[in-house]
Protein backbone atom coordinates (compact mmCIF):
# COMPACT_ATOMS: atom_id res chain seq x y z
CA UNK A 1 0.00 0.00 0.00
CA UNK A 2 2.63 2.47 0.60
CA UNK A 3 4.59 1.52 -2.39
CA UNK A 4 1.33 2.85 -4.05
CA UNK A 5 0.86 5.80 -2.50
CA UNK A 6 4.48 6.86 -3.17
CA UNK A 7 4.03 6.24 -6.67
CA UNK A 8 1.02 8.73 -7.32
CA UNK A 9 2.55 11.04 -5.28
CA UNK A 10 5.73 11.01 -7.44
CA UNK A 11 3.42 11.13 -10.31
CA UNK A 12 1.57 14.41 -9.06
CA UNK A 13 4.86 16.11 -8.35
CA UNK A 14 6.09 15.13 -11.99
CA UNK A 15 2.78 17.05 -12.65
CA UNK A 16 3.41 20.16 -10.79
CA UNK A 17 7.06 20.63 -11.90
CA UNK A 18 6.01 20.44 -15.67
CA UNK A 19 3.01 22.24 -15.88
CA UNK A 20 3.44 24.14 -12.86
CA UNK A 21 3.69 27.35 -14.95
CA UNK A 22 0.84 26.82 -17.65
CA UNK A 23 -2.13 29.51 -17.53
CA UNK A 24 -4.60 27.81 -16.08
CA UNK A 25 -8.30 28.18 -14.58
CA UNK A 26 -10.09 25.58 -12.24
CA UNK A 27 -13.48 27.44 -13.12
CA UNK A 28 -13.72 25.41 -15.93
CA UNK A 29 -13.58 22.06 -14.08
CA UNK A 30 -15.51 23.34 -10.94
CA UNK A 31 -19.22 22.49 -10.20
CA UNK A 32 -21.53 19.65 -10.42
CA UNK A 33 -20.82 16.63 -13.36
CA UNK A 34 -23.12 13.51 -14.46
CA UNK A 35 -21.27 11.24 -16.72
CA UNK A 36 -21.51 7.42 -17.50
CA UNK A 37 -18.32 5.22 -18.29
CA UNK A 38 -16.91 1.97 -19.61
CA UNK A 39 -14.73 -0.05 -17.38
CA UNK A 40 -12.26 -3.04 -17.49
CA UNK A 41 -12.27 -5.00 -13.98
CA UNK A 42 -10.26 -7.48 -13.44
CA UNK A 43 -11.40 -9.45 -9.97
CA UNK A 44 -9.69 -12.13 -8.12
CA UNK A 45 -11.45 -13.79 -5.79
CA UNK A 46 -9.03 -16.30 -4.28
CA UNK A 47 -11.04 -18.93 -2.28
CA UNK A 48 -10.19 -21.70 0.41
CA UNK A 49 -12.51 -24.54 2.42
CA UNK A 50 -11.50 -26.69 4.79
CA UNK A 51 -14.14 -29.17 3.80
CA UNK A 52 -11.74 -31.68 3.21
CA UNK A 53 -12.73 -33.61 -0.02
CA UNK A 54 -12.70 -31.59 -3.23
CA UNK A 55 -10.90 -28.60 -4.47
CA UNK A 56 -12.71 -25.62 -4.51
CA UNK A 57 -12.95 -23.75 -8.25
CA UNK A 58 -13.05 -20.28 -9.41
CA UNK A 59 -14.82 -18.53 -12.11
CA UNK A 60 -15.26 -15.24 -12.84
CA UNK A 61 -17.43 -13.24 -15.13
CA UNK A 62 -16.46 -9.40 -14.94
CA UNK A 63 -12.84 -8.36 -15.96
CA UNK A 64 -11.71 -9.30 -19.48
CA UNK A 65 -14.82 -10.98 -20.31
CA UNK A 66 -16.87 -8.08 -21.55
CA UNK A 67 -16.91 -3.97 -20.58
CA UNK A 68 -18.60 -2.55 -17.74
CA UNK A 69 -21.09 0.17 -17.79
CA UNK A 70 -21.46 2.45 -15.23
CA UNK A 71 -22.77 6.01 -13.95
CA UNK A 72 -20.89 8.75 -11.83
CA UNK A 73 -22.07 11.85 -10.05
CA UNK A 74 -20.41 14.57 -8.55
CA UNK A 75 -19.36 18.00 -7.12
CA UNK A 76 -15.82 19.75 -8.11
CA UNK A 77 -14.94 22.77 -5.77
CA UNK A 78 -12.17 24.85 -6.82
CA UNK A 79 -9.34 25.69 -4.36
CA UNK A 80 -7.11 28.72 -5.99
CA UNK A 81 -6.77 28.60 -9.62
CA UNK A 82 -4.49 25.47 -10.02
CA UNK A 83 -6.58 23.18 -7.31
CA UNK A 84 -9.79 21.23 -6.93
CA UNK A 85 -11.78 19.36 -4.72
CA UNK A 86 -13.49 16.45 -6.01
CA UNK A 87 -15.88 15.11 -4.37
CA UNK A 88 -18.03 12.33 -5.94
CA UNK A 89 -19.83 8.90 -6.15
CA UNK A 90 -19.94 6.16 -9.02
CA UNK A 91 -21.42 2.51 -9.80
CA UNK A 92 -20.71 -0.04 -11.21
CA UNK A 93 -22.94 -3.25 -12.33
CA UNK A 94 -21.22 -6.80 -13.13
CA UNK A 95 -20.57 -9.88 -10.83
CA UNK A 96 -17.66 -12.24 -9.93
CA UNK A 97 -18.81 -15.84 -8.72
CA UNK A 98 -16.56 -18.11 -7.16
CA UNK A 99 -17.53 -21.84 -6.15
CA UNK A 100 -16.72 -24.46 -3.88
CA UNK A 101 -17.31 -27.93 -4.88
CA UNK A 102 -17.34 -30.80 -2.18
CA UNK A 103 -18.44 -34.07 -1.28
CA UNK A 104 -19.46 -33.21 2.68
CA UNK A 105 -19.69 -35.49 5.38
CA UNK A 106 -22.25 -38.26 5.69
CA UNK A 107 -25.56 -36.91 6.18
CA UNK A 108 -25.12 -38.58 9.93
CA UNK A 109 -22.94 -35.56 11.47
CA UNK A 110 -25.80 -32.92 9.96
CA UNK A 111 -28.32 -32.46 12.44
CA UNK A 112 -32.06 -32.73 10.58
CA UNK A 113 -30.66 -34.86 7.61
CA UNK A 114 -31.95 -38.02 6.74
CA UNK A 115 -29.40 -41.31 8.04
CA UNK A 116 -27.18 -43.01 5.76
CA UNK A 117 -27.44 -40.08 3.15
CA UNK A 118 -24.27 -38.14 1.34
CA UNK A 119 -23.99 -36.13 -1.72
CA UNK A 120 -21.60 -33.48 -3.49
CA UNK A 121 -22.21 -30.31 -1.72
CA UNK A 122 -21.66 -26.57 -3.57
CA UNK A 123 -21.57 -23.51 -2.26
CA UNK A 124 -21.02 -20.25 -4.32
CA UNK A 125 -20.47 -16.74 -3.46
CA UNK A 126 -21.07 -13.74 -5.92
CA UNK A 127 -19.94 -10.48 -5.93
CA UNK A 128 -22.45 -8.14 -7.27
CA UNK A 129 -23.38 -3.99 -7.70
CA UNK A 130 -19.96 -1.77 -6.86
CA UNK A 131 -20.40 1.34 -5.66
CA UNK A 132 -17.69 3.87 -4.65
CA UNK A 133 -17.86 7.18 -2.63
CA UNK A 134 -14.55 9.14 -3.28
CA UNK A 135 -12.58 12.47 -2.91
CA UNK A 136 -9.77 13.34 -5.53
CA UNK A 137 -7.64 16.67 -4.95
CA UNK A 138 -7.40 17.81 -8.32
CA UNK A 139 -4.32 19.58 -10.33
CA UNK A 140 -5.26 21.52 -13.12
CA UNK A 141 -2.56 21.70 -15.90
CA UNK A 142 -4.19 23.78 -18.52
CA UNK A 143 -7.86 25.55 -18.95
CA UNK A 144 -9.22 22.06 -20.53
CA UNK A 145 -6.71 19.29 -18.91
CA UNK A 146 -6.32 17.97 -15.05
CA UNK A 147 -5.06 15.35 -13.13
CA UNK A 148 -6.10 13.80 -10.24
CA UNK A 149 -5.34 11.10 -7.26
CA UNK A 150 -8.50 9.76 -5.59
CA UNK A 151 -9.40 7.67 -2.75
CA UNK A 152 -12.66 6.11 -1.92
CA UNK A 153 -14.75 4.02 0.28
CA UNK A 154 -16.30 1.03 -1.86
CA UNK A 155 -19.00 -1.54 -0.91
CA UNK A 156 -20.34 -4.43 -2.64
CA UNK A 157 -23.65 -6.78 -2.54
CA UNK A 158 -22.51 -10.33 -1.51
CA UNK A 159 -24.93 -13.47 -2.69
CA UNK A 160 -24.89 -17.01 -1.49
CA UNK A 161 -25.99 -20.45 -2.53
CA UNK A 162 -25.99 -23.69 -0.68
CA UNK A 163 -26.34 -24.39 3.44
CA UNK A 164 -24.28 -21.38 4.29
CA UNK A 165 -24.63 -18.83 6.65
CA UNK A 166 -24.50 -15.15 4.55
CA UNK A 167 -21.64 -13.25 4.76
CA UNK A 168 -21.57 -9.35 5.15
CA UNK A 169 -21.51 -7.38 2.12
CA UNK A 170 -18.38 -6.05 0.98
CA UNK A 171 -16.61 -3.03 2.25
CA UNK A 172 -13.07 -1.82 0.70
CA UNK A 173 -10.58 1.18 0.13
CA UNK A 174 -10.21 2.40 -3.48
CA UNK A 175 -6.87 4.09 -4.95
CA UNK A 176 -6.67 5.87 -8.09
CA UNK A 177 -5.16 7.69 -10.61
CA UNK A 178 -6.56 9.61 -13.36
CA UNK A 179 -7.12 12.37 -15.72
CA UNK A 180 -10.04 14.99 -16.73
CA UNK A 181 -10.04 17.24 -19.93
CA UNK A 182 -13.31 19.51 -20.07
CA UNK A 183 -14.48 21.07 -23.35
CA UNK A 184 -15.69 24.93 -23.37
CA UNK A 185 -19.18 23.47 -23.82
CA UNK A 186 -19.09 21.75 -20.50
CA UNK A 187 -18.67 17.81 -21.81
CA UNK A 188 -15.80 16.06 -19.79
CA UNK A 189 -13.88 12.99 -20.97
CA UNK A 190 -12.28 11.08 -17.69
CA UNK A 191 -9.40 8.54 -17.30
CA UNK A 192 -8.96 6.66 -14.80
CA UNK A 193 -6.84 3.31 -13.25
CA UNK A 194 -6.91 2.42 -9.95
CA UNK A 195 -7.41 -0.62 -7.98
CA UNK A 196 -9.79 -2.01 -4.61
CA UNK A 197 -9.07 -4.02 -1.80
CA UNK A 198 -12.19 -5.68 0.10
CA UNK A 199 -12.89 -7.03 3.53
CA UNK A 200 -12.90 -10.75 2.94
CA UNK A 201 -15.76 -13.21 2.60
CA UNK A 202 -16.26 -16.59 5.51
CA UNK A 203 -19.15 -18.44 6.03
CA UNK A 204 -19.98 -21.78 7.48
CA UNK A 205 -21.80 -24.73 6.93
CA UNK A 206 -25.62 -24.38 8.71
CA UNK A 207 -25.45 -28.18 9.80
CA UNK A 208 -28.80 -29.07 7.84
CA UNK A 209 -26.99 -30.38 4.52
CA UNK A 210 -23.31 -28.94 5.15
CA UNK A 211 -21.31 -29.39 8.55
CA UNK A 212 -21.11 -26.88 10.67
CA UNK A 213 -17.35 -27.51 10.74
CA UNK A 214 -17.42 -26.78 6.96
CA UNK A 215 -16.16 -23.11 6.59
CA UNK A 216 -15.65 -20.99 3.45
CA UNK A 217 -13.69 -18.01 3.00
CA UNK A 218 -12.30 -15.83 -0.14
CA UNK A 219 -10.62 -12.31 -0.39
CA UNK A 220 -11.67 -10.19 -3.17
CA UNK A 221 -9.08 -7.67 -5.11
CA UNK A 222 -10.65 -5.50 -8.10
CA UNK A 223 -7.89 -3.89 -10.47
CA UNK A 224 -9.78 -1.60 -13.23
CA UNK A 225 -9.16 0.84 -15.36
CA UNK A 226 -12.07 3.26 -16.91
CA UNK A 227 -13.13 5.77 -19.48
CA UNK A 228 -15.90 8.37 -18.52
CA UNK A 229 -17.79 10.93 -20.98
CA UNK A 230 -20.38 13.59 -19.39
CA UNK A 231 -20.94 16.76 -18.57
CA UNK A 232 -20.07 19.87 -16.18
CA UNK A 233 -23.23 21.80 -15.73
């Protein structure tokens, strides 16, 4: 993490010493934006169970796979003619899914199952809905072109299939590092790459058709990188 943070730091002072001089005007980025985007996510969801028999399996359907739409909202207030205060909120729809596949224990050691009775057990979590909550001190550069470093607070919907108790949903820390270039008519064209770091996932078996012994756990990481088109009213 603090290899990161030294790294966009580095990159804003780069920033400053080239373009500290340009003639620039942070009225042009300031005030309230809409804008929808594209995004790449890449999500690893790296699982483990300590069921015993089986190896659990991942697959994941957001990243690669296909783009990402999304929507983002927010407010930009100007601090002197060279900074800005962005203060904003985006989301994100797509899911990751990552499943467990076991034979459990003989019905026997589940209390309310049937004697004598087994059978291959799954249980699958899925990430679902991002949604982000940021600030980003802003450097303008030029009267069109700004760069930015954000941070945010990020939360996802968890799912769950099989005899599992349901985990919390998701709660993570989002670093970024992007650009902004606004147009004299007010429409804004945003990049942006950055990555997310969740809370992890556990559950356990509910002892009706998985053990209560059985226990499930996975930590999520999103890496992404975006492009945004809207406009500054």
């Amino acid at each position: 993490m603090n290899k990161i943070i030294k790294i966009l730091c580095a990159a804003c002072t780069l920033a400053i010493a080239n373009f500290g001089m340009a003639q620039a005007d942070s009225s042009n980025f300031a005030g309230p934006y809409l804008g929808v985007s594209i995004s790449g996510y890449g999500m690893q969801l790296a699982g483990t169970s300590n069921a015993g028999v089986g190896q659990p399996t991942e697959e994941v359907s957001i990243g690669q796979v296909a783009p990402i739409q999304g929507f983002e909202g927010g407010y930009a207030l100007p601090i002197g003619s060279l900074f800005l205060l962005d203060v904003g909120a985006s989301y994100h729809s797509g899911s990751a899914k990552l499943e467990f596949h076991n034979d459990d224990q003989p019905a026997t050691t589940c209390s309310g199952c049937d004697a004598g009775t087994t059978g291959a057990q799954k249980v699958s979590f899925s990430v679902d809905d991002l949604t982000t909550i940021s600030i980003a001190p802003t450097l303008v550069l030029s009267d069109t072109s700004s760069v930015y470093i954000k941070v945010g607070l990020s939360e996802a919907d968890i799912g769950v299939t099989g005899d599992v108790t349901t985990p919390a949903d998701l709660s993570g820390t989002t670093w970024s590092l992007g650009s902004r270039t606004v147009l004299d008519s007010g429409i804004f064209v945003r990049t942006e790459a950055g990555y997310t770091e969740y809370n992890g996932i556990s559950a356990h078996g509910k002892g009706n058709n998985i053990a209560s012994a059985n226990s499930y756990s996975a930590e999520p990481t999103v890496a992404f990188g975006k492009v945004s088109l809207g406009f500054r009213f």
